[in-house]
Protein backbone atom coordinates (compact mmCIF):
# COMPACT_ATOMS: atom_id res chain seq x y z
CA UNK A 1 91.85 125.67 130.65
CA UNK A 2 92.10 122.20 129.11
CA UNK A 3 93.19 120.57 132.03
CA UNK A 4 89.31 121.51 133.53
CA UNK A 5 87.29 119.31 130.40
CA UNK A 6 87.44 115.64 131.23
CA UNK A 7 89.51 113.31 129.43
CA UNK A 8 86.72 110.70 128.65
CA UNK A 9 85.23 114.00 126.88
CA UNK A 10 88.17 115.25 124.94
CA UNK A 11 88.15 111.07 123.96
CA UNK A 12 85.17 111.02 122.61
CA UNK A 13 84.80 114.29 120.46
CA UNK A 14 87.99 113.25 118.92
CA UNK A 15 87.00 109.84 117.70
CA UNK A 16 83.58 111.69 116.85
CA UNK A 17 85.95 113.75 114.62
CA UNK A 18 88.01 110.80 113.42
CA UNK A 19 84.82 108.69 112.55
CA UNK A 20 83.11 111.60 110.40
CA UNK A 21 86.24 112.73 108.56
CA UNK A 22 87.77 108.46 107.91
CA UNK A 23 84.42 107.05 106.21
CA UNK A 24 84.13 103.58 104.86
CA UNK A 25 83.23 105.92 101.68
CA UNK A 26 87.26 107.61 101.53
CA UNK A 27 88.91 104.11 102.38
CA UNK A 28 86.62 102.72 98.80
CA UNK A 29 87.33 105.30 96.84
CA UNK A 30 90.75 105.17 97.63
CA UNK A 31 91.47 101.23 97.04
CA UNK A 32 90.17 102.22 93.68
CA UNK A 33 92.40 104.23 93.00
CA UNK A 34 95.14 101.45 92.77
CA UNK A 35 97.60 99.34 95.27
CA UNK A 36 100.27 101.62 95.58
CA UNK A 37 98.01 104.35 96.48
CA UNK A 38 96.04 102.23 99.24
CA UNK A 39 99.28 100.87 100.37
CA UNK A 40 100.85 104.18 101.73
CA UNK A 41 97.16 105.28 102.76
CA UNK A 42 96.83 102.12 105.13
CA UNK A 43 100.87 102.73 106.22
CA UNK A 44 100.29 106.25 106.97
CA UNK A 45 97.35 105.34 109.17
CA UNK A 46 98.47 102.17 111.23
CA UNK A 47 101.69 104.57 111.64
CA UNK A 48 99.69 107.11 112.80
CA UNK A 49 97.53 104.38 115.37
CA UNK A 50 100.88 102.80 116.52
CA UNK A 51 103.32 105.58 117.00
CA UNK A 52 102.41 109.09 116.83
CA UNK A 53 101.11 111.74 114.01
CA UNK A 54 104.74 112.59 112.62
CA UNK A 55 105.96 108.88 112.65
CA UNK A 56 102.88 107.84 110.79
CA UNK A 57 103.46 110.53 108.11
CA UNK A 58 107.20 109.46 107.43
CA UNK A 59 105.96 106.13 107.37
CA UNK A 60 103.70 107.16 104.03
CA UNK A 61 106.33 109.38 102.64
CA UNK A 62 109.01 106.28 102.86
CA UNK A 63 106.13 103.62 101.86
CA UNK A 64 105.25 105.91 98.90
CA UNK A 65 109.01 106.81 97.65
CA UNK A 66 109.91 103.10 97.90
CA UNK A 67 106.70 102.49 95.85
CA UNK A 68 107.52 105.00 93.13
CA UNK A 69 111.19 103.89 93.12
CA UNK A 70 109.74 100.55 92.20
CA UNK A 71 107.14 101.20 89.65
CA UNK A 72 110.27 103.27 87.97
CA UNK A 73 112.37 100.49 88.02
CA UNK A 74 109.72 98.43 86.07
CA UNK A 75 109.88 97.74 82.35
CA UNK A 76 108.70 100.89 80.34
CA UNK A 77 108.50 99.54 77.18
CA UNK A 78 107.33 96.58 75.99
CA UNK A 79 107.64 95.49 71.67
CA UNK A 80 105.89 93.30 69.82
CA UNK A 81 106.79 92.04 66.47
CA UNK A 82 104.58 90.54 63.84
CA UNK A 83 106.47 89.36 60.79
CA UNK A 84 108.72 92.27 60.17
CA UNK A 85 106.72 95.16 61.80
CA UNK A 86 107.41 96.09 65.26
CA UNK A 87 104.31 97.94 67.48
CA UNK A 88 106.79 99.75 70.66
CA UNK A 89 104.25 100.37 73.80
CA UNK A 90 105.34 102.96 76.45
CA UNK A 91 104.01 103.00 79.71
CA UNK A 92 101.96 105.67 81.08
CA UNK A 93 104.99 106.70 83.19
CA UNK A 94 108.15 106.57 81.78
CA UNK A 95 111.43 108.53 82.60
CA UNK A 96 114.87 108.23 81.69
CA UNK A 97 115.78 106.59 85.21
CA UNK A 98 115.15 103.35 84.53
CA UNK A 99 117.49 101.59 81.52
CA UNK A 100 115.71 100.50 78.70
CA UNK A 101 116.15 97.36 77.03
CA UNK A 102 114.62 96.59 73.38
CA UNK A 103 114.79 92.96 71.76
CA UNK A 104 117.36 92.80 68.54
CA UNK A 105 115.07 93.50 65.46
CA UNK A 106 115.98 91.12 61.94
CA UNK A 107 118.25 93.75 60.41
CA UNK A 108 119.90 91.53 57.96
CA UNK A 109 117.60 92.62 55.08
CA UNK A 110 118.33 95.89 53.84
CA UNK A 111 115.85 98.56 53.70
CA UNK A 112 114.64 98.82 50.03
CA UNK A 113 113.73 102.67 50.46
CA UNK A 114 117.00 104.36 51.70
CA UNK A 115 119.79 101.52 50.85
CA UNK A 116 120.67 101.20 54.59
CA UNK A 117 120.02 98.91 57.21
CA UNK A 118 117.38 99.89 59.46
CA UNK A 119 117.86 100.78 62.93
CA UNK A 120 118.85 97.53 65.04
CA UNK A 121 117.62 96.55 68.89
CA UNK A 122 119.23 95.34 71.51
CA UNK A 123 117.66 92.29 72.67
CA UNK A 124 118.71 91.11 76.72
């Protein structure tokens, strides 16, 4: 039965279709939403343009695993000292995958409170 409709047809109500569900509005609102996000969103289309609808898809998948594996791999915590205080800032996302490395604090005082030394940092 769909052999009968010509293909010029079945062309254009599909990028009819294509037109009214990609708007210029959804490609906006999704660059706001950050790089990593608009990255796989432009993969997973030119994937889909180039190849075919399940190539395009793994292309996303991959583009947004390899972009998670990255932003995991990042820093989670950063310190900053001021005299002998230290402020620790986490990330929003932070998970025990990625090793954590914390600058050496000045422990040589002793803590006047407890008698011990306080806790001591790493620094690399």
């Amino acid at each position: 039965m769909i052999n009968l409709i010509p293909l010029a047809c079945l062309a254009a109500i599909l990028i009819f279709t294509g037109l009214k569900l990609a708007k210029p509005s959804l490609f906006a609102a999704v660059a706001r939403q950050g790089f990593e996000r608009f990255a796989s969103f432009i993969v997973t289309i030119v994937g889909v343009l180039m190849a075919d609808l399940l190539i395009g898809i793994l292309l996303g998948i991959a583009c947004s695993i390899g972009l998670a594996i990255h932003a995991n791999l990042q820093r989670p915590i950063t310190i900053a000292q001021h005299d002998d205080h230290f402020l620790l800032s986490f990330r929003k996302d932070v998970s025990f995958l990625g090793k954590v490395s914390t600058p050496e604090a000045n422990s040589g005082q002793r803590d006047s409170n407890r008698g011990r030394k306080p806790c001591r940092f790493r620094r690399s």
